[in-house]
Protein backbone atom coordinates (compact mmCIF):
# COMPACT_ATOMS: atom_id res chain seq x y z
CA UNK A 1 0.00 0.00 0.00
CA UNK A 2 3.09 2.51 0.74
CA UNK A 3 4.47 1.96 -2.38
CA UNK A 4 0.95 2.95 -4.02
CA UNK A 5 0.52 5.82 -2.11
CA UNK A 6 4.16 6.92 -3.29
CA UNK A 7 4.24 5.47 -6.96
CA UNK A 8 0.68 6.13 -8.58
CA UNK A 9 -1.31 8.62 -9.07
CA UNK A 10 -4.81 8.39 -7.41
CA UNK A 11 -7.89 10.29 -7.83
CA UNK A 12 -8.62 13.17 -5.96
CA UNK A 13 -12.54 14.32 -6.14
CA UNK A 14 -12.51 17.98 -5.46
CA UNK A 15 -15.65 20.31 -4.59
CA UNK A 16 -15.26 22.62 -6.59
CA UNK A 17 -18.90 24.02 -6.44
CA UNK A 18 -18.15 27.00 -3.93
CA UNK A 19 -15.32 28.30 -5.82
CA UNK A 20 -17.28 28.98 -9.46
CA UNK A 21 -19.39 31.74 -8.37
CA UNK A 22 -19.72 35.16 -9.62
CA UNK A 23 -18.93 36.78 -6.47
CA UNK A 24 -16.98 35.39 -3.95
CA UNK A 25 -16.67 36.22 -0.32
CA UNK A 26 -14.43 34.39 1.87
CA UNK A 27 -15.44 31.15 1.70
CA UNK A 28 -15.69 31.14 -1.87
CA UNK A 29 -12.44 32.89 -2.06
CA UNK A 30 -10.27 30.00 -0.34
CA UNK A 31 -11.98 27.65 -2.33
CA UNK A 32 -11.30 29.73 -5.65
CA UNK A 33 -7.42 29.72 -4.71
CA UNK A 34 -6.71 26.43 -3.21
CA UNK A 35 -8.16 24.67 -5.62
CA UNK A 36 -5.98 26.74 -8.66
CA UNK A 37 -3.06 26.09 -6.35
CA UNK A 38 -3.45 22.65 -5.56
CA UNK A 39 -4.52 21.55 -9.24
CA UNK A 40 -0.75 23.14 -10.32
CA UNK A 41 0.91 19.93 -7.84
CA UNK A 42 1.28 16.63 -10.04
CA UNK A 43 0.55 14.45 -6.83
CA UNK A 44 -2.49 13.43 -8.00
CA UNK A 45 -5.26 12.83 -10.66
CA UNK A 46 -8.00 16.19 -10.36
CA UNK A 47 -11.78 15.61 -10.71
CA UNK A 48 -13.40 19.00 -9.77
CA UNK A 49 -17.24 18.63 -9.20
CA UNK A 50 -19.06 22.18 -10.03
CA UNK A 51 -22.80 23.42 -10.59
CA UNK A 52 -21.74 25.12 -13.95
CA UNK A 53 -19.10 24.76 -16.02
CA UNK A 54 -15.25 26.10 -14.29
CA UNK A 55 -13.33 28.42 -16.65
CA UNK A 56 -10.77 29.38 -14.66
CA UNK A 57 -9.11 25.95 -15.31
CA UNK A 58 -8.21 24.74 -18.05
CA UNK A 59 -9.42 20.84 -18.36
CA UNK A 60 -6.23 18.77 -18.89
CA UNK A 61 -4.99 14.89 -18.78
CA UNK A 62 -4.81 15.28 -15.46
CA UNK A 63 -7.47 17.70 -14.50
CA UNK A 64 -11.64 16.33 -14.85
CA UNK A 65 -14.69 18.56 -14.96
CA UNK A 66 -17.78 16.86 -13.59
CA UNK A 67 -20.76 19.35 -13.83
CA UNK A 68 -23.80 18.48 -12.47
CA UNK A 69 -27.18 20.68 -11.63
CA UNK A 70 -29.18 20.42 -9.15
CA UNK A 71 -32.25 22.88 -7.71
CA UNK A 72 -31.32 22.65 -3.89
CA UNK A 73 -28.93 20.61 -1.27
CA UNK A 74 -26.24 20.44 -3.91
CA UNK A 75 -23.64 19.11 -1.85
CA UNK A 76 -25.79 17.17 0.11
CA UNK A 77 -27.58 15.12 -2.56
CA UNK A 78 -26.67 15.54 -5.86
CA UNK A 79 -22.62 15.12 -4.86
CA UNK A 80 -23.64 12.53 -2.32
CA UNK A 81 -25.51 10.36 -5.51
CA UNK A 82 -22.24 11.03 -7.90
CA UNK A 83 -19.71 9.80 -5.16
CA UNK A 84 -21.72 6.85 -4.46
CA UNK A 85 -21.71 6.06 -8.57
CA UNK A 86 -18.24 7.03 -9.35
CA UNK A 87 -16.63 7.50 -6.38
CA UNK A 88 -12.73 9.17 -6.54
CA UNK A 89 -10.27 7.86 -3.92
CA UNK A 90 -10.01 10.77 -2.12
CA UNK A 91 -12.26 13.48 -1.55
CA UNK A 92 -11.82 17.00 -0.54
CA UNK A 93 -14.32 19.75 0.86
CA UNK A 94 -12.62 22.67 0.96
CA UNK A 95 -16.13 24.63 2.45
CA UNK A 96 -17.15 22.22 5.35
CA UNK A 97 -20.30 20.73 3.64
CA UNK A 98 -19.46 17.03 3.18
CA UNK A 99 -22.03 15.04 1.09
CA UNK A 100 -24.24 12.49 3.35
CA UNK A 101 -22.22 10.29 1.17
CA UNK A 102 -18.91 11.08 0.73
CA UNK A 103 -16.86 7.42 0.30
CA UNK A 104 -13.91 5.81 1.94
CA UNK A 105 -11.75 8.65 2.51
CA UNK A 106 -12.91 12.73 2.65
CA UNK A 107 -11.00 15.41 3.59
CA UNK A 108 -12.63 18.95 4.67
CA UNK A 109 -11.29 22.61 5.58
CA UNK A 110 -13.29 24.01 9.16
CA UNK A 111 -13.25 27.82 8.70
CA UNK A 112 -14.96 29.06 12.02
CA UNK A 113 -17.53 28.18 14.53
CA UNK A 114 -18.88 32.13 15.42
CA UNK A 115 -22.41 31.25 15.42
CA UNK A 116 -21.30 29.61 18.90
CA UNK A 117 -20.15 32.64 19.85
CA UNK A 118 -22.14 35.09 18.54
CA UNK A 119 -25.50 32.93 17.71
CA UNK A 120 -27.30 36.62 17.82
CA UNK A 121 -25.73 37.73 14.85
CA UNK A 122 -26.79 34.67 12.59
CA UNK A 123 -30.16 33.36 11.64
CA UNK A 124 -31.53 30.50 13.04
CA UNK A 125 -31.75 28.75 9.74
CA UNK A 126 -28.21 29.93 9.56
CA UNK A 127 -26.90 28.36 12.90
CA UNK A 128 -29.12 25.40 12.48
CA UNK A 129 -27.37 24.53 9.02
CA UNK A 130 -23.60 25.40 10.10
CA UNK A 131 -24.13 23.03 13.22
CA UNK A 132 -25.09 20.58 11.45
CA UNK A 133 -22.46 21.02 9.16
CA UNK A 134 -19.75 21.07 12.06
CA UNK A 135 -21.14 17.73 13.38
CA UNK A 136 -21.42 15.70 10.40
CA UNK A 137 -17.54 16.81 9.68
CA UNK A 138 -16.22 16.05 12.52
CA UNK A 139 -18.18 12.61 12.81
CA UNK A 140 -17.26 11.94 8.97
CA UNK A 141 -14.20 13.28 8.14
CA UNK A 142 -11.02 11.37 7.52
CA UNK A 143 -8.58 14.13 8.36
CA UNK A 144 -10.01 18.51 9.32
CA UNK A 145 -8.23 21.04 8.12
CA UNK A 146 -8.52 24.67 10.58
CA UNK A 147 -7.52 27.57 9.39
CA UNK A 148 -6.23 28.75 12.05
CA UNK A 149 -5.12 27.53 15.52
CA UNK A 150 -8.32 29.57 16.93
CA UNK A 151 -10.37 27.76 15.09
CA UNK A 152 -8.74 23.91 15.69
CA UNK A 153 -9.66 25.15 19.61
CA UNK A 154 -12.87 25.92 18.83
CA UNK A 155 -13.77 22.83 17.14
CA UNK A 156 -12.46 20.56 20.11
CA UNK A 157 -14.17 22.86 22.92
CA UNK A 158 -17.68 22.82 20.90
CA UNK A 159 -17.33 19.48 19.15
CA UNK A 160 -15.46 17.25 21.15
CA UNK A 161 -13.09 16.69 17.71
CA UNK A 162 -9.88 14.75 18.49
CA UNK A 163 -6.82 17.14 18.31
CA UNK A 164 -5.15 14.54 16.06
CA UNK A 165 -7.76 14.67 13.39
CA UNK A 166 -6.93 18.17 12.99
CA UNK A 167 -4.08 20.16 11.41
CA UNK A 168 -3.96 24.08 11.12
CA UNK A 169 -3.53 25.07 7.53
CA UNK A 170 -3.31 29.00 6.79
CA UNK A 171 -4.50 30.76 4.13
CA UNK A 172 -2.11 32.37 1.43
CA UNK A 173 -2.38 35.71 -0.49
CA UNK A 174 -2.27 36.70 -4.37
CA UNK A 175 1.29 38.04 -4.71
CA UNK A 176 0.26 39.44 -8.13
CA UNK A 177 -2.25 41.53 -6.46
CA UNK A 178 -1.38 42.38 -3.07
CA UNK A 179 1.91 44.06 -3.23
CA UNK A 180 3.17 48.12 -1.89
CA UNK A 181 2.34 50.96 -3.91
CA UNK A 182 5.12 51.13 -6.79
CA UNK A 183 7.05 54.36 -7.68
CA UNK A 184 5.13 56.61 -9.22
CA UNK A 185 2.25 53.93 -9.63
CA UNK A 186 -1.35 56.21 -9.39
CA UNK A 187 -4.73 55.71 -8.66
CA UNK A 188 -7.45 55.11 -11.37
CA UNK A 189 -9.81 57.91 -11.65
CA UNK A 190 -12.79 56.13 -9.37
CA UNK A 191 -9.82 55.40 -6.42
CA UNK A 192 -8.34 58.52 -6.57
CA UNK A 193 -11.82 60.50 -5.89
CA UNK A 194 -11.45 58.97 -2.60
CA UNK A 195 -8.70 59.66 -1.26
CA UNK A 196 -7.81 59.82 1.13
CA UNK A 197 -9.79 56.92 2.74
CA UNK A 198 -9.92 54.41 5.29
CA UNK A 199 -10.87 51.35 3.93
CA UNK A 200 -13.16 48.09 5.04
CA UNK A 201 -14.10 45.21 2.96
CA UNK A 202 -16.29 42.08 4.13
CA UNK A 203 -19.76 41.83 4.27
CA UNK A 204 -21.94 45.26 5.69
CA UNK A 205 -23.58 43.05 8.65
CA UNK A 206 -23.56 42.81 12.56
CA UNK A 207 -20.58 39.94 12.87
CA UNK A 208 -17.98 42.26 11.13
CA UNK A 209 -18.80 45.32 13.46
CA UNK A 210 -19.68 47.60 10.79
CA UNK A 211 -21.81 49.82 13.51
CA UNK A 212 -19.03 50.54 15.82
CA UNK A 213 -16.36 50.67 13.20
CA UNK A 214 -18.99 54.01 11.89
CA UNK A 215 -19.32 55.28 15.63
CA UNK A 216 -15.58 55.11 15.61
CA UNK A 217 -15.28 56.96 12.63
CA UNK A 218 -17.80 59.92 13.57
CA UNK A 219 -15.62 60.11 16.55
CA UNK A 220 -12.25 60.33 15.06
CA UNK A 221 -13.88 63.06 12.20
CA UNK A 222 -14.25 65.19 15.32
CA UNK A 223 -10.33 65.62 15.16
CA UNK A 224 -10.05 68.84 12.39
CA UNK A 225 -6.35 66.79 11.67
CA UNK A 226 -8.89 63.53 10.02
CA UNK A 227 -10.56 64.62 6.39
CA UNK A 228 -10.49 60.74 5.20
CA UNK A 229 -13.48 59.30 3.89
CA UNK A 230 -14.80 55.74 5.19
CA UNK A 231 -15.09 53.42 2.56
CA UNK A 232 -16.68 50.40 2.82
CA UNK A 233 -16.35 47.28 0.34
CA UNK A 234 -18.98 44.35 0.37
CA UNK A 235 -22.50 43.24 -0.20
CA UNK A 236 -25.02 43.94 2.84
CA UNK A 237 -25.92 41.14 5.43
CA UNK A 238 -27.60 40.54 8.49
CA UNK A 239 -28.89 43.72 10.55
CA UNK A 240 -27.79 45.98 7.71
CA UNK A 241 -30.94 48.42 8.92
CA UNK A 242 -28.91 49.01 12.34
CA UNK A 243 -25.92 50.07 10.37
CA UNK A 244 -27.57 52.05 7.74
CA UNK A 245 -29.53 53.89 10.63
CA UNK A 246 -26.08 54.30 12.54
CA UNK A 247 -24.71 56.19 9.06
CA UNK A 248 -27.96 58.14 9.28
CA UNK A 249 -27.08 59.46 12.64
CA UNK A 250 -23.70 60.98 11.65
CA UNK A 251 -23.32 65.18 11.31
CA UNK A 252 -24.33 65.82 7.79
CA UNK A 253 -20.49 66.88 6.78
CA UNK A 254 -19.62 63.65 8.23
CA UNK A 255 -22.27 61.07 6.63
CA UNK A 256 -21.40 62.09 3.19
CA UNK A 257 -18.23 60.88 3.60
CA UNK A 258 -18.99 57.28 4.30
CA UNK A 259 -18.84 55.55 1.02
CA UNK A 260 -20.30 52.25 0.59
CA UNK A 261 -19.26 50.33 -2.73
CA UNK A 262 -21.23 47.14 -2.62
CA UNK A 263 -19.39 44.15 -3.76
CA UNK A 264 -16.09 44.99 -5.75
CA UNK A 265 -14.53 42.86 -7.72
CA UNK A 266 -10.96 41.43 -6.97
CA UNK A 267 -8.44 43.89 -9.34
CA UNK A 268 -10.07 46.70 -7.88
CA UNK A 269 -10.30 45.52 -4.25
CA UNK A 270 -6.13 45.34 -4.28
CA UNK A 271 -5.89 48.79 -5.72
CA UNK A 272 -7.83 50.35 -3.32
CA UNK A 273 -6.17 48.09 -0.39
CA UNK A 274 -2.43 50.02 -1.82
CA UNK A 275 -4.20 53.29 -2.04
CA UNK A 276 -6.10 53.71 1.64
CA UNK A 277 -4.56 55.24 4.29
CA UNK A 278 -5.75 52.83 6.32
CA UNK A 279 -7.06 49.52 6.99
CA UNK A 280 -9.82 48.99 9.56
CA UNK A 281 -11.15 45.43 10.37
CA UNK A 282 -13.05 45.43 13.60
CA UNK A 283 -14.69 42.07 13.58
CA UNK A 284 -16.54 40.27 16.34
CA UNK A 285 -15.01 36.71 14.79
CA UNK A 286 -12.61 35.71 11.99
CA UNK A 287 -11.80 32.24 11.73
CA UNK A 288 -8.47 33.90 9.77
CA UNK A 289 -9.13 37.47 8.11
CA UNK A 290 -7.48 37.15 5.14
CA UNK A 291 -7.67 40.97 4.52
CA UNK A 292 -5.45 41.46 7.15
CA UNK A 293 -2.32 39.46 5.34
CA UNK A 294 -3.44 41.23 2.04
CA UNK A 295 -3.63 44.72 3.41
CA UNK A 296 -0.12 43.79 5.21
CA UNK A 297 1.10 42.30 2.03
CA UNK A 298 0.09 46.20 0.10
CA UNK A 299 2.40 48.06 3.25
CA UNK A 300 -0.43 49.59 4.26
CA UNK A 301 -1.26 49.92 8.27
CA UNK A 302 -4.00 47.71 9.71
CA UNK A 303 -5.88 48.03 12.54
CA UNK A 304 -8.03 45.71 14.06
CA UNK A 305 -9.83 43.65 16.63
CA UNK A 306 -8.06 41.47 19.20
CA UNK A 307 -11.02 38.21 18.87
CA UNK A 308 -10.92 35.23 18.02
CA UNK A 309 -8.08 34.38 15.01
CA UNK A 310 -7.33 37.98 14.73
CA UNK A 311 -4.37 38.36 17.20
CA UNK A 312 -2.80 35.24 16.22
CA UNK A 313 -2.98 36.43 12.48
CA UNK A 314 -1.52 39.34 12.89
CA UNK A 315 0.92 38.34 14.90
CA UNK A 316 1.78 41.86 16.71
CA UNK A 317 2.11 43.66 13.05
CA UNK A 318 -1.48 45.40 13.79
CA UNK A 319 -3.03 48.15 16.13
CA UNK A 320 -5.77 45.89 18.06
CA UNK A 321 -8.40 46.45 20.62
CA UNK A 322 -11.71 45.16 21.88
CA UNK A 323 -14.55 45.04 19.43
CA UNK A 324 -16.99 47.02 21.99
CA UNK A 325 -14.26 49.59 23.03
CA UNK A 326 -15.02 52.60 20.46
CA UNK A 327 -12.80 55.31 21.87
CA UNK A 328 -9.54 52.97 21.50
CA UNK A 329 -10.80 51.79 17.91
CA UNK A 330 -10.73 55.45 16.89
CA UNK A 331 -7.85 56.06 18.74
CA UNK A 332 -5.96 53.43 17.09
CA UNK A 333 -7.37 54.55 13.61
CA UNK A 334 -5.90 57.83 14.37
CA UNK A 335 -2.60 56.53 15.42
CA UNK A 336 -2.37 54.48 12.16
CA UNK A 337 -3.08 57.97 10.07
CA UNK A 338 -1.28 60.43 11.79
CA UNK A 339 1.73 59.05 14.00
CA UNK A 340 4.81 58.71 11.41
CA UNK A 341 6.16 56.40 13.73
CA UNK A 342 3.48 53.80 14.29
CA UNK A 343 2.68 54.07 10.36
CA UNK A 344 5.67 52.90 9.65
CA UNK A 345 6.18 50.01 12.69
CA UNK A 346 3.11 48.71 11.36
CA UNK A 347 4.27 48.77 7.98
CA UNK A 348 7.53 46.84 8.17
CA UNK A 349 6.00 44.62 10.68
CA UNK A 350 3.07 43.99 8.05
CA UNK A 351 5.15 43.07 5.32
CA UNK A 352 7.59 40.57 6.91
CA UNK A 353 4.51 38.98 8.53
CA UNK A 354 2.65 38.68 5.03
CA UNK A 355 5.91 37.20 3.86
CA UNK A 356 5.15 34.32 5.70
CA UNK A 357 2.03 33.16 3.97
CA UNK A 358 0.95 31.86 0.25
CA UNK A 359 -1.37 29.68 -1.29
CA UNK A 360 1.45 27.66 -2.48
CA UNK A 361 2.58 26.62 0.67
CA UNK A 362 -1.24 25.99 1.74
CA UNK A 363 -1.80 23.83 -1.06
CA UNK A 364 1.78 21.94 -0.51
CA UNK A 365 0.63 21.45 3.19
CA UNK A 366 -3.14 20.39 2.03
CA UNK A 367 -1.90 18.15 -0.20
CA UNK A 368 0.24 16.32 2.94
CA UNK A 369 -2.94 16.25 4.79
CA UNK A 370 -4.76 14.54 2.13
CA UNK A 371 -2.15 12.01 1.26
CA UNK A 372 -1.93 11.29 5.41
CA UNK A 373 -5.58 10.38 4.70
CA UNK A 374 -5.58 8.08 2.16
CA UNK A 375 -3.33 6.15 3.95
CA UNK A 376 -5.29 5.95 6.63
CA UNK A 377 -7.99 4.87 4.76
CA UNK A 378 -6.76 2.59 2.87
CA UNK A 379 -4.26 0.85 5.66
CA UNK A 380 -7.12 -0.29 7.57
């Protein structure tokens, strides 16, 4: 069996559904990148199973496209049925939701368990799916991936998940995007009308602290020194009312300052990451924040909450404080703008820390994980 593992190449089944949207948001984001990352490693056969047809791969020898529609319960059903006909010899989930049939040997990436923490600022239909989710994982899976060492905790306290089942994987960034402002590189007319900004991307809703992070701001506009704007990148979520009415309440001078963008698409989400002043990330829970090792990756300041993943991330290259505290949030924001000295701490601390992550070592380090699996498997 050892010299199989080593000597062929075996099937890997890859969802691959998650990844091929239009508009992707974290989840879909990870998927989107370790999947191109992985599929560029010749350890293994590739059969990526989608809704609609995958065009950012190119179908090769050693790369399969399986689409298959389905109304509802993609994952659940229509994936279960296909593994059960055709099943690969490894499987990987890189978004949690294994298939109620998901064959000998599955592997699947945890991202976070907030709705444990924060159960208020999720649905219940919401928290009822993700817990099931997080049970049938841990239950099912051959070998869980965390993204972060926050997150492997989390999974053991809530789900009683053996800490050898479970190996912390960290995300990676897109050099090609993510990089420091180049000499005499400028602004495209729509980024440029901003400046100069503080920026925010991640969905407008209650979990990323949108509310305080604009009671913050109102207070730091108070300081005649502050003429940024507040821009804000990402599609509305849950309790988006409270945070629209919290804009609302802002001094007129003040509230037409607050940009909101919507959802921006990724070439235009690293230019304005180069281009802000500022980088402000509040969040009640990440189970990573990848924005933080792209903003840090750009040379650009971050500042930031000090939950959940977020301290660990950021490994002392960030301005943190508690997600409630409002006066140090807009303190620190005003540290990060003004204070030559901090500005550029935070800087060179932000770069050598983003130095340490990429989706290439991910994938390398996914790709251990899944071959540890098979062997498991199929030693038994």
């Amino acid at each position: 069996m050892e010299n199989k593992v080593k000597n062929s190449k075996n099937l890997l089944g890859i969802d691959a559904s998650r990844s091929n949207v239009a508009q992707r948001t974290g989840t879909e984001y990870y998927s989107y990148e370790i999947i191109k990352a992985i599929v560029e490693n010749d350890d293994f056969k590739y059969r990526l199973y989608s809704r609609t047809p995958i065009e950012y791969l190119k179908v090769t020898g050693n790369i399969q496209s399986k689409v298959m529609s389905f109304p509802r319960l993609w994952s659940q059903f229509r994936l279960s049925c296909e593994i059960l006909r055709n099943p690969p010899d490894v499987l990987f989930i890189p978004a949690h939701t294994i298939p109620l049939y998901h064959g000998r040997c599955v592997v699947t990436t945890l991202h976070d368990v907030g709705f444990r923490h924060f159960p208020e600022l999720y649905t219940p239909l919401e928290r009822y799916y993700h817990d099931f989710c997080m049970r049938f994982a841990v239950k099912h899976a051959t070998r869980i991936i965390a993204i972060s060492e926050a997150t492997k905790k989390d999974i053991i306290k809530f789900y009683n998940a053996k800490a050898d089942k479970i190996r912390v994987i960290y995300h990676g960034y897109t050099k090609e995007k993510y990089y420091p402002l180049k000499k005499g590189e400028t602004a495209s007319q729509g980024v440029e009308a901003l400046k100069p900004f503080i920026f925010f991307i991640g969905r407008i809703e209650a979990k990323k602290n949108v509310k305080n992070l604009i009671k913050a701001y109102g207070l730091l506009r108070k300081d005649p020194l502050i003429k940024h704007k507040l821009v804000l990148a990402g599609r509305p979520g849950y309790q988006y009312e409270e945070i629209k009415s919290e804009v609302e309440n802002l001094e007129d001078e003040i509230k037409k300052d607050v940009v909101e963008l919507g959802y921006v698409e990724d070439d235009t989400v690293s230019e304005l990451t180069r281009h802000a002043s500022v980088f402000a990330f509040p969040s009640r829970f990440e189970g990573f924040g990848m924005p933080i090792i792209e903003t840090m990756a750009s040379g650009v300041p971050v500042v930031a909450s000090n939950t959940s993943s977020i301290p660990e991330i950021a490994s002392g290259a960030a301005l943190l404080s508690d997600p409630g505290d409002i006066k140090n949030l807009s303190h620190n924001l005003f540290l990060a703008i003004k204070d030559i000295k901090t500005r550029n701490d935070l800087t060179q601390k932000g770069l050598r820390r983003a130095s340490e992550f990429s989706w290439e070592k991910s994938a390398r380090q996914t790709l251990e994980v899944i071959r540890e699996a098979y062997k498991q498997a199929y030693s038994a």
